[in-house]
PDB file of N, CA and C in Angstrom:
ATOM      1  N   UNK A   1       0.837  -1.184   0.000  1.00  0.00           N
ATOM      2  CA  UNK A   1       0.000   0.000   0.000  1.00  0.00           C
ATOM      3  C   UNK A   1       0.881   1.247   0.000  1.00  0.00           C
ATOM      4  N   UNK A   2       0.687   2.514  -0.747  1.00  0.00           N
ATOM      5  CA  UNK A   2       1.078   3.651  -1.150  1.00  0.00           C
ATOM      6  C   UNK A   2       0.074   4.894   0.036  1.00  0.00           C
ATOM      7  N   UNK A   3       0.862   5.291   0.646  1.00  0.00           N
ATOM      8  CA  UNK A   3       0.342   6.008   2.018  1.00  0.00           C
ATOM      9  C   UNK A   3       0.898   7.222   1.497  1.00  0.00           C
ATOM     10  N   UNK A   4      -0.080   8.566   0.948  1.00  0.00           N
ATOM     11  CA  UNK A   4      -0.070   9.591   0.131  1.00  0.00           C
ATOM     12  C   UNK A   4      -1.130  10.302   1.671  1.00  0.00           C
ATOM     13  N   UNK A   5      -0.248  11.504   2.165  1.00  0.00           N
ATOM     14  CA  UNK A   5      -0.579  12.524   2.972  1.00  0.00           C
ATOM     15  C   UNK A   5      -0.948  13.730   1.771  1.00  0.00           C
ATOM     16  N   UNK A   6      -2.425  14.112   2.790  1.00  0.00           N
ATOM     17  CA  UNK A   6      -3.450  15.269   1.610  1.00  0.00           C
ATOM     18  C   UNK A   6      -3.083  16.378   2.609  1.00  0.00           C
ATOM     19  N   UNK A   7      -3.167  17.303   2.307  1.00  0.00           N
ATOM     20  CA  UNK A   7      -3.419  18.629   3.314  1.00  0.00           C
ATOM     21  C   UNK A   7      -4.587  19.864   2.128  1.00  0.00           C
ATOM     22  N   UNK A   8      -5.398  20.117   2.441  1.00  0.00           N
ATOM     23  CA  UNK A   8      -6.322  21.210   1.443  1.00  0.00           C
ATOM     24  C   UNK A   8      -6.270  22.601   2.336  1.00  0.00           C
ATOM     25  N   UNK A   9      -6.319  23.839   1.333  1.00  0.00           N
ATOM     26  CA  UNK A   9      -6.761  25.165   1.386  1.00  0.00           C
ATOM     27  C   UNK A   9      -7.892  25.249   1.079  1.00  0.00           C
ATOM     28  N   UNK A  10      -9.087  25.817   1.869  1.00  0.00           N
ATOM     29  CA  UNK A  10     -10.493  26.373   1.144  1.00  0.00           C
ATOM     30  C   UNK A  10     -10.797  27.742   1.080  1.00  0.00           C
ATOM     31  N   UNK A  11     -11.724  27.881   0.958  1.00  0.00           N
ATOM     32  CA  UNK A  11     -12.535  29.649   1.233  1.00  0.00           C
ATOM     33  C   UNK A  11     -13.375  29.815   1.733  1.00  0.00           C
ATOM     34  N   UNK A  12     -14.228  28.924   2.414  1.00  0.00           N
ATOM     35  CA  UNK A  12     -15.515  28.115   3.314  1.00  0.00           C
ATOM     36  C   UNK A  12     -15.542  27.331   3.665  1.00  0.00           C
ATOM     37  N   UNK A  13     -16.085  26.778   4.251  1.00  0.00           N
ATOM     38  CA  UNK A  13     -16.236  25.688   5.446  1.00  0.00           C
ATOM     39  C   UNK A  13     -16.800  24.600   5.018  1.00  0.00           C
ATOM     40  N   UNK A  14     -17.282  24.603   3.886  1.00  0.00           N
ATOM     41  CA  UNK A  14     -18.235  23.621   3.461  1.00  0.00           C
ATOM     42  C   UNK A  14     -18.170  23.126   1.666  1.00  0.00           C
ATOM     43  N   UNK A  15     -17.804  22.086   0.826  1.00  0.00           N
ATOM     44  CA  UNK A  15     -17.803  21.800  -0.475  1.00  0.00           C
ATOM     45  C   UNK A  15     -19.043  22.224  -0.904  1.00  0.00           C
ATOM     46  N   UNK A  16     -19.173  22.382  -2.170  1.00  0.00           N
ATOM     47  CA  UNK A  16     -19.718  23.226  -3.567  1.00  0.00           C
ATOM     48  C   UNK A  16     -20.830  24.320  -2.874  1.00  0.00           C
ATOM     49  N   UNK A  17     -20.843  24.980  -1.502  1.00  0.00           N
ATOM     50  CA  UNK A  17     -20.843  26.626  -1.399  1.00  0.00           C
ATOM     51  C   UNK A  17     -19.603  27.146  -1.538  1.00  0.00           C
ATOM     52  N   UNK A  18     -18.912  26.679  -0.958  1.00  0.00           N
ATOM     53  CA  UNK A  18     -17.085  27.126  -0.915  1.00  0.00           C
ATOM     54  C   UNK A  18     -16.226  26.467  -2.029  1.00  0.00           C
ATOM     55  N   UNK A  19     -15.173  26.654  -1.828  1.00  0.00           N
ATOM     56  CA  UNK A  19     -14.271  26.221  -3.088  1.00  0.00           C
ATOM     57  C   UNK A  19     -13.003  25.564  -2.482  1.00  0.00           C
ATOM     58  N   UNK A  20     -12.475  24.243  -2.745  1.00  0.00           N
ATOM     59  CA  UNK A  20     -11.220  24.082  -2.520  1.00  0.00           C
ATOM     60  C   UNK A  20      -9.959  24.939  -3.529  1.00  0.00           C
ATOM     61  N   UNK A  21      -9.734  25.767  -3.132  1.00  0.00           N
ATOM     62  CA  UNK A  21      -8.522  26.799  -3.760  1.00  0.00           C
ATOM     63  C   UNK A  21      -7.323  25.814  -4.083  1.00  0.00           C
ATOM     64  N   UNK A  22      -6.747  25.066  -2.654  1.00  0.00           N
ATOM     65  CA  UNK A  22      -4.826  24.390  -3.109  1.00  0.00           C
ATOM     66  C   UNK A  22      -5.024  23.297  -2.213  1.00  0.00           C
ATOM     67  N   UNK A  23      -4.305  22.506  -3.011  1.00  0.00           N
ATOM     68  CA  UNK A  23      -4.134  21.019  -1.747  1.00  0.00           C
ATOM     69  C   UNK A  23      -2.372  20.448  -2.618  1.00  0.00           C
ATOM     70  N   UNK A  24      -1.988  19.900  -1.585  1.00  0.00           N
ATOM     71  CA  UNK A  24      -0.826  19.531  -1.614  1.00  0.00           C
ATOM     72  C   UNK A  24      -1.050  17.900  -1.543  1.00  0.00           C
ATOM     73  N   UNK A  25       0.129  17.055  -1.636  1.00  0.00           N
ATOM     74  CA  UNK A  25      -0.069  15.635  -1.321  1.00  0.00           C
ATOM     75  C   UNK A  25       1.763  15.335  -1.260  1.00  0.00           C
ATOM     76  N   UNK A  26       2.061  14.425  -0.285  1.00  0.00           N
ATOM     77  CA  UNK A  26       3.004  13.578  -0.342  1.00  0.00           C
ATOM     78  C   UNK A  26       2.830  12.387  -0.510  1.00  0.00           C
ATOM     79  N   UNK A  27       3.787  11.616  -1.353  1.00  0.00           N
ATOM     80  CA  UNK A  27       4.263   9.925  -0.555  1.00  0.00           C
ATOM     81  C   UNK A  27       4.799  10.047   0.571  1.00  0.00           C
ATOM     82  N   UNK A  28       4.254   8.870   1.387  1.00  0.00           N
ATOM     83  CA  UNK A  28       5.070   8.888   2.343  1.00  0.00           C
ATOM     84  C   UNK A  28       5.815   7.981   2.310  1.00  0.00           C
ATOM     85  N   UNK A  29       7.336   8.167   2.033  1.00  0.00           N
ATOM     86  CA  UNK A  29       8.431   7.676   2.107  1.00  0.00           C
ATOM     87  C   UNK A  29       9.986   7.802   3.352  1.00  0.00           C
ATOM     88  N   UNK A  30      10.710   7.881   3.078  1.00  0.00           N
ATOM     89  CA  UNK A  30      11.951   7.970   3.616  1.00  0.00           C
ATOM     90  C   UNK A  30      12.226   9.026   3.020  1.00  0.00           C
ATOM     91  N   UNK A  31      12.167   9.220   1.997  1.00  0.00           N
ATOM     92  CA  UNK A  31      12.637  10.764   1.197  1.00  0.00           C
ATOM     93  C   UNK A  31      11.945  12.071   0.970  1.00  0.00           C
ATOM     94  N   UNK A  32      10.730  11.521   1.623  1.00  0.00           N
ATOM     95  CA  UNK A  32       9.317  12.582   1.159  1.00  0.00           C
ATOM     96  C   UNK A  32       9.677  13.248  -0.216  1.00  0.00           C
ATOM     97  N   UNK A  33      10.210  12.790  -1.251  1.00  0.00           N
ATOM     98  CA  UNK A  33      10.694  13.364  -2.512  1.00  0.00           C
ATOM     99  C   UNK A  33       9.366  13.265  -3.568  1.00  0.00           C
ATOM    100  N   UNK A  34       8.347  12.728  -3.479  1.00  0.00           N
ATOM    101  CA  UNK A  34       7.496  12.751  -4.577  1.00  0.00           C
ATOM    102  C   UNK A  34       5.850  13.498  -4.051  1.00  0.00           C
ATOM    103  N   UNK A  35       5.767  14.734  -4.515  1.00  0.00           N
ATOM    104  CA  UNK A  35       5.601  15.520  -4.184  1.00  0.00           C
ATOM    105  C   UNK A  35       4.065  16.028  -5.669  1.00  0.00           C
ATOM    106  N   UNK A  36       3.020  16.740  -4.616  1.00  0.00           N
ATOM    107  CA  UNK A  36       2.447  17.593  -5.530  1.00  0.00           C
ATOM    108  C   UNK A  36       1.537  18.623  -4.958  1.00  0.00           C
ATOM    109  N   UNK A  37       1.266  19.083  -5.790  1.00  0.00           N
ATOM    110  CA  UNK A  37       0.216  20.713  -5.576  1.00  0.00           C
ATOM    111  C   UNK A  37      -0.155  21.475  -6.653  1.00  0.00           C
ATOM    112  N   UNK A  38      -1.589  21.699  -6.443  1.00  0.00           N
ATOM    113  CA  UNK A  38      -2.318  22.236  -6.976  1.00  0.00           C
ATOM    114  C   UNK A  38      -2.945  23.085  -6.741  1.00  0.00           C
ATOM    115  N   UNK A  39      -3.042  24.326  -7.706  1.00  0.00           N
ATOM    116  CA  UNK A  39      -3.979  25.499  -7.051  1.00  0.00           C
ATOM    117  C   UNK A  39      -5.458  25.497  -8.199  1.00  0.00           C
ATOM    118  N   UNK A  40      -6.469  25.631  -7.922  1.00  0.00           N
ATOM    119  CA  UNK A  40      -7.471  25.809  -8.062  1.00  0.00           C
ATOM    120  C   UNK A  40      -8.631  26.721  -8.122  1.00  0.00           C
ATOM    121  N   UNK A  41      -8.929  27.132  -9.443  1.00  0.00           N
ATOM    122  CA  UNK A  41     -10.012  28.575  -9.986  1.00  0.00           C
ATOM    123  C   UNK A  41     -11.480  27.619  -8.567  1.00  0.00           C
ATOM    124  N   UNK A  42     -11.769  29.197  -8.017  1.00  0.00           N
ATOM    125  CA  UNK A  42     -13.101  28.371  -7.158  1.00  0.00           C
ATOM    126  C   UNK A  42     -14.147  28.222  -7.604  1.00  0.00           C
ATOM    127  N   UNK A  43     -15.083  27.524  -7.972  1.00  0.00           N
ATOM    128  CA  UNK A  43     -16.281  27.106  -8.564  1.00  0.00           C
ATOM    129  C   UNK A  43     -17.118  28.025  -7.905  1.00  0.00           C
ATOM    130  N   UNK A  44     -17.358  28.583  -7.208  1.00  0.00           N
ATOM    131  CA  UNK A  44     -17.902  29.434  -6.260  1.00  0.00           C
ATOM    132  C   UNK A  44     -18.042  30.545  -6.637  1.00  0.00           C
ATOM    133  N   UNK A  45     -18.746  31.460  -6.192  1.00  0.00           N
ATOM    134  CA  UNK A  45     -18.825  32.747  -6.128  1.00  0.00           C
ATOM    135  C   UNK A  45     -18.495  33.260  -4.978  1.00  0.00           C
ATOM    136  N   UNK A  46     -19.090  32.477  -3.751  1.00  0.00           N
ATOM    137  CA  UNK A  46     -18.881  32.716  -2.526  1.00  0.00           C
ATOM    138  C   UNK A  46     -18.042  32.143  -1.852  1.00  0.00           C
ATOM    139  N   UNK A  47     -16.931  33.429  -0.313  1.00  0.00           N
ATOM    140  CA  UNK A  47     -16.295  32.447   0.036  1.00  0.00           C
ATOM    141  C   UNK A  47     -16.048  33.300   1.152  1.00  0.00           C
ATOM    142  N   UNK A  48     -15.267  33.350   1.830  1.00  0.00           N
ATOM    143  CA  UNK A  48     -15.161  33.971   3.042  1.00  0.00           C
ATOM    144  C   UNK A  48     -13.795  34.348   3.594  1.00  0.00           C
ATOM    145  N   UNK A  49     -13.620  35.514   3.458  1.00  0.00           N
ATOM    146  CA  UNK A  49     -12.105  36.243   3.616  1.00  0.00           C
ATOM    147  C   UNK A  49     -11.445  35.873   4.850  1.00  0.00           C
ATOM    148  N   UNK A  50     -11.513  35.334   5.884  1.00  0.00           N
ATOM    149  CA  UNK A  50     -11.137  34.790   6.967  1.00  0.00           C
ATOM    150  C   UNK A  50     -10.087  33.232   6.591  1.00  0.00           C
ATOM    151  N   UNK A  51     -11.465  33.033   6.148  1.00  0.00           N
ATOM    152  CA  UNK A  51     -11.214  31.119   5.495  1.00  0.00           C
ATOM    153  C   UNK A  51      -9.965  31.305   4.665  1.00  0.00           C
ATOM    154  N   UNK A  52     -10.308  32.314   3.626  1.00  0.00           N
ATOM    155  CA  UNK A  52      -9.387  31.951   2.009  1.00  0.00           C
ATOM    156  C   UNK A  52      -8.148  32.772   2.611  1.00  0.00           C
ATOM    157  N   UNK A  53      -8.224  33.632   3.892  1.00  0.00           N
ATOM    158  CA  UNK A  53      -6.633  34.176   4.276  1.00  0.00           C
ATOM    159  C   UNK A  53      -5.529  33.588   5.003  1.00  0.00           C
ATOM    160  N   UNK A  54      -6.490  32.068   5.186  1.00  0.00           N
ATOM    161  CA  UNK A  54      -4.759  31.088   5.861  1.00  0.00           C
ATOM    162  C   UNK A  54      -4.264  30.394   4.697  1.00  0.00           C
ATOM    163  N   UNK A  55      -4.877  30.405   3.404  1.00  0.00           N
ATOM    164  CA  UNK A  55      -3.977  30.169   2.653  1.00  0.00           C
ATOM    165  C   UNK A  55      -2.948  31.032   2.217  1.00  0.00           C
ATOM    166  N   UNK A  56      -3.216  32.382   2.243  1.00  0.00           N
ATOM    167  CA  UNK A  56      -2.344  33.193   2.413  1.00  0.00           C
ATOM    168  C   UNK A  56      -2.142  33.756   0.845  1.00  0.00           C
ATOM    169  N   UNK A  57      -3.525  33.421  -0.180  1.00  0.00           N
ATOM    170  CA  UNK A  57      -3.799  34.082  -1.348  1.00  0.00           C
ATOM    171  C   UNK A  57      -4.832  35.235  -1.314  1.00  0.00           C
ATOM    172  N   UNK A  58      -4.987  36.077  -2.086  1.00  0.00           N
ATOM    173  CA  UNK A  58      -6.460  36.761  -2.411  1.00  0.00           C
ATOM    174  C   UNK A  58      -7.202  36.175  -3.333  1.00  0.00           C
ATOM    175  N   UNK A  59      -8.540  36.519  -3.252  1.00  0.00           N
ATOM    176  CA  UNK A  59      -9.646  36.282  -4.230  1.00  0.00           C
ATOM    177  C   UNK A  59      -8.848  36.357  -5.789  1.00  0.00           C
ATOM    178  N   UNK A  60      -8.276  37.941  -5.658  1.00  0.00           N
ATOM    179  CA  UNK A  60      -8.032  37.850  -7.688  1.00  0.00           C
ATOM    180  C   UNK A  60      -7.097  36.983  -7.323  1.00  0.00           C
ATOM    181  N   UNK A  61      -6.073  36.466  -6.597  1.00  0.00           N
ATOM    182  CA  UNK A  61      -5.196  35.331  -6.986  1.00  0.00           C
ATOM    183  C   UNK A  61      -6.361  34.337  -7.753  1.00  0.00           C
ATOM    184  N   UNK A  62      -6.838  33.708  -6.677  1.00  0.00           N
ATOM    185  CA  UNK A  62      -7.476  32.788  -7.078  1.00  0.00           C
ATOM    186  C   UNK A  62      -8.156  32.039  -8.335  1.00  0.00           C
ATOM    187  N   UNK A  63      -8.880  33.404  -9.077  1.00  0.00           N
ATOM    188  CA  UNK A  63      -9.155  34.024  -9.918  1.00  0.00           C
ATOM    189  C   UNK A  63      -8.622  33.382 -11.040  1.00  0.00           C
ATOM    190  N   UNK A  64      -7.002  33.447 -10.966  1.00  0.00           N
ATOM    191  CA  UNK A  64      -5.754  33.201 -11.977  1.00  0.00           C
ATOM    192  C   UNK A  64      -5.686  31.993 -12.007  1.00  0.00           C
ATOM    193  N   UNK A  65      -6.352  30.990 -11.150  1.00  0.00           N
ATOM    194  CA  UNK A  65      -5.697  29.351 -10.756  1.00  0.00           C
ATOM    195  C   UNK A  65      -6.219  28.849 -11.971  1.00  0.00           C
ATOM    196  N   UNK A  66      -5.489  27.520 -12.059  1.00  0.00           N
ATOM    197  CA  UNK A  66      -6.046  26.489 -13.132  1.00  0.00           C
ATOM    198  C   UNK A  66      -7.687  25.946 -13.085  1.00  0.00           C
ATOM    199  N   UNK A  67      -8.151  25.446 -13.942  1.00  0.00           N
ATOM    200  CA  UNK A  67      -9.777  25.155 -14.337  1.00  0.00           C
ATOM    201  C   UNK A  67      -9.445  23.691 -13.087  1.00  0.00           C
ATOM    202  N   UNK A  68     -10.235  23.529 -11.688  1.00  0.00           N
ATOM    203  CA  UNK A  68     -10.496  22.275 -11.099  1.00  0.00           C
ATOM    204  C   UNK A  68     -10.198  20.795 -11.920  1.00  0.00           C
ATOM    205  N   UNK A  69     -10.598  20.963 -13.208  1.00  0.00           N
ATOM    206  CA  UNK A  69     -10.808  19.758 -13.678  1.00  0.00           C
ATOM    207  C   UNK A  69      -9.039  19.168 -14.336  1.00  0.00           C
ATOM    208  N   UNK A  70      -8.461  20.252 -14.637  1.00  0.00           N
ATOM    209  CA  UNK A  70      -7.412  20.129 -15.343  1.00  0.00           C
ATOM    210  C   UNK A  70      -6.243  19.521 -13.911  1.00  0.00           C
ATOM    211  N   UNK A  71      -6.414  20.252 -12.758  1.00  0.00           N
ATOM    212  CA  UNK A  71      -5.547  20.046 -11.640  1.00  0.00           C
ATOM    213  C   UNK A  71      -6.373  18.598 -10.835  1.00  0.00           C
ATOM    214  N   UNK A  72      -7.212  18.031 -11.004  1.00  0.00           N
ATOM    215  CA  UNK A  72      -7.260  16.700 -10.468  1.00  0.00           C
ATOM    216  C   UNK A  72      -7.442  15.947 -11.217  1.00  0.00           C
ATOM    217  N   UNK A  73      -7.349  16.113 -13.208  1.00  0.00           N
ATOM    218  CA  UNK A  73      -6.751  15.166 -14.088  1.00  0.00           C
ATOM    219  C   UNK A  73      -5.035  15.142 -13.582  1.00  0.00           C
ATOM    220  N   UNK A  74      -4.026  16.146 -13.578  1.00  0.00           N
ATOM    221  CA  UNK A  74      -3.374  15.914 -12.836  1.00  0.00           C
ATOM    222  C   UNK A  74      -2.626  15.513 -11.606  1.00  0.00           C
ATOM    223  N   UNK A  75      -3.821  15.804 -11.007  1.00  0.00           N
ATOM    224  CA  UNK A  75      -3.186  14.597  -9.461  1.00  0.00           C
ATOM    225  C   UNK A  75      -3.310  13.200 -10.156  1.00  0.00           C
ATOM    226  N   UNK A  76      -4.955  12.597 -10.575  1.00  0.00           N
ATOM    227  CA  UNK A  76      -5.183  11.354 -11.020  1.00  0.00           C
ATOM    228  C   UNK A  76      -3.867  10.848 -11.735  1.00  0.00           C
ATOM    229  N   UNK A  77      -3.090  11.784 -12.383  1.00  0.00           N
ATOM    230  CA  UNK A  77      -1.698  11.222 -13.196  1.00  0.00           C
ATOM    231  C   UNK A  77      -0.796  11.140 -12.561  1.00  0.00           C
ATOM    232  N   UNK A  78      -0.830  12.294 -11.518  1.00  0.00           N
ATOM    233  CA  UNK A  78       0.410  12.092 -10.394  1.00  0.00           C
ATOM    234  C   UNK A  78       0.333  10.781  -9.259  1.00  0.00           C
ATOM    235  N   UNK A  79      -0.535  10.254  -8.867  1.00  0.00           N
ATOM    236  CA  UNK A  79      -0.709   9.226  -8.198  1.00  0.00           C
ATOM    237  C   UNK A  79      -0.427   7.692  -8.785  1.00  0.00           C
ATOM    238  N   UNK A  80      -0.618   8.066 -10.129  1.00  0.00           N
ATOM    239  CA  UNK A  80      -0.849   6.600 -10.980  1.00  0.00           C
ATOM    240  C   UNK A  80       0.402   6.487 -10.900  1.00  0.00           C
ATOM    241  N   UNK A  81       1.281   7.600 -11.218  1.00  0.00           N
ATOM    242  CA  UNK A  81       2.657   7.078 -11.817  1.00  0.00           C
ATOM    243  C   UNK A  81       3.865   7.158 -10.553  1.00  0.00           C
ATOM    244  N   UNK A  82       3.462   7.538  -9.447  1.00  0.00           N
ATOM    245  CA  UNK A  82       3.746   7.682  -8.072  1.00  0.00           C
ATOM    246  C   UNK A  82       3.278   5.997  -7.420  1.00  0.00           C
ATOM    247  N   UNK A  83       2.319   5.595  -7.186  1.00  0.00           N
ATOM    248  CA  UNK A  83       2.248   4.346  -6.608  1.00  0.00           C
ATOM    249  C   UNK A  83       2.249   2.767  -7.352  1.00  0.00           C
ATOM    250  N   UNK A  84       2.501   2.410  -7.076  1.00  0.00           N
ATOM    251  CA  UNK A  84       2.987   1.089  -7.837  1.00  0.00           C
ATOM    252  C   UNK A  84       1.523  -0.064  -7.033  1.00  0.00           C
ATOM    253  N   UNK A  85       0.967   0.502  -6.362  1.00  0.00           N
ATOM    254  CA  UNK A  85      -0.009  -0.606  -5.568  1.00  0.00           C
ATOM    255  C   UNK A  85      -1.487   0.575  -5.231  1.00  0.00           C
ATOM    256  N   UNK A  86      -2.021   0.367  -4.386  1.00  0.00           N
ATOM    257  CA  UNK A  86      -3.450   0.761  -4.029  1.00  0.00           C
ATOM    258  C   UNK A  86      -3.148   1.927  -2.477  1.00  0.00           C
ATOM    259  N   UNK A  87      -3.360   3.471  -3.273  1.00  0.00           N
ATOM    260  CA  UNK A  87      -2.653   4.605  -2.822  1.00  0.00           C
ATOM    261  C   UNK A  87      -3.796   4.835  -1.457  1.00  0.00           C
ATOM    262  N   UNK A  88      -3.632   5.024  -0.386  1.00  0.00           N
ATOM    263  CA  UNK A  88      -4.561   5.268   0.981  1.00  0.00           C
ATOM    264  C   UNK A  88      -4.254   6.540   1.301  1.00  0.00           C
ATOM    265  N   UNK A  89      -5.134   7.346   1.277  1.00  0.00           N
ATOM    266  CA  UNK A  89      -4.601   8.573   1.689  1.00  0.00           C
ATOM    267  C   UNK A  89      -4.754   9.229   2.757  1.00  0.00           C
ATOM    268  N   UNK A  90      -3.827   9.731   3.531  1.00  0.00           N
ATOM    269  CA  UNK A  90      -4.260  10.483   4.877  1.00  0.00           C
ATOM    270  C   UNK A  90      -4.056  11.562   5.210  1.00  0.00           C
ATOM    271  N   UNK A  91      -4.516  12.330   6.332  1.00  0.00           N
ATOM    272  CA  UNK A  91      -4.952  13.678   6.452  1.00  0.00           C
ATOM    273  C   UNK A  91      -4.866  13.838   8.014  1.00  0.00           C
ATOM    274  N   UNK A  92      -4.914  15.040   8.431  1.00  0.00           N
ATOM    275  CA  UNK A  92      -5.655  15.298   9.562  1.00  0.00           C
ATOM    276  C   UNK A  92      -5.998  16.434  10.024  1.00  0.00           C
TER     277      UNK A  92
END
């Protein structure tokens, strides 16, 4: 098993009122060397300046991020070619 640590940025508290903005992921290895992140345009309109300021972007950043769909066709590629077995992912 392939043990891949998630960590996410949002702008609300809650999925499709809010927006996941950035999430990161490791393998967890000995080397922590395989590595990713993604930033993310928010599907949203709404979001909440408190929330979206521990990521430590603004709204027009955000604005600028890649289309959602394009950055978790890319994780889906980054994982495939990252784990060799059945990837578990954890968080906290």
């Amino acid at each position: 098993m392939a043990f891949i640590m998630v960590d996410v940025e949002t702008d609300g508290p809650i999925p499709g009122d809010y927006s996941m903005i950035s999430f990161g992921a490791v393998l967890v290895n000995e080397q922590l060397d395989k590595t990713f992140y993604g930033k993310l345009k928010p599907i949203s309109d709404k979001f909440l300046p408190d929330a979206l300021a521990v990521s430590g972007h603004t709204r027009a950043e955000t604005l600028t991020f890649d289309e959602p769909k394009k950055v978790m066709t890319d994780f889906k590629n980054w994982v495939e070619t990252t784990c060799s077995d059945r990837p578990i992912f954890i968080s906290d």
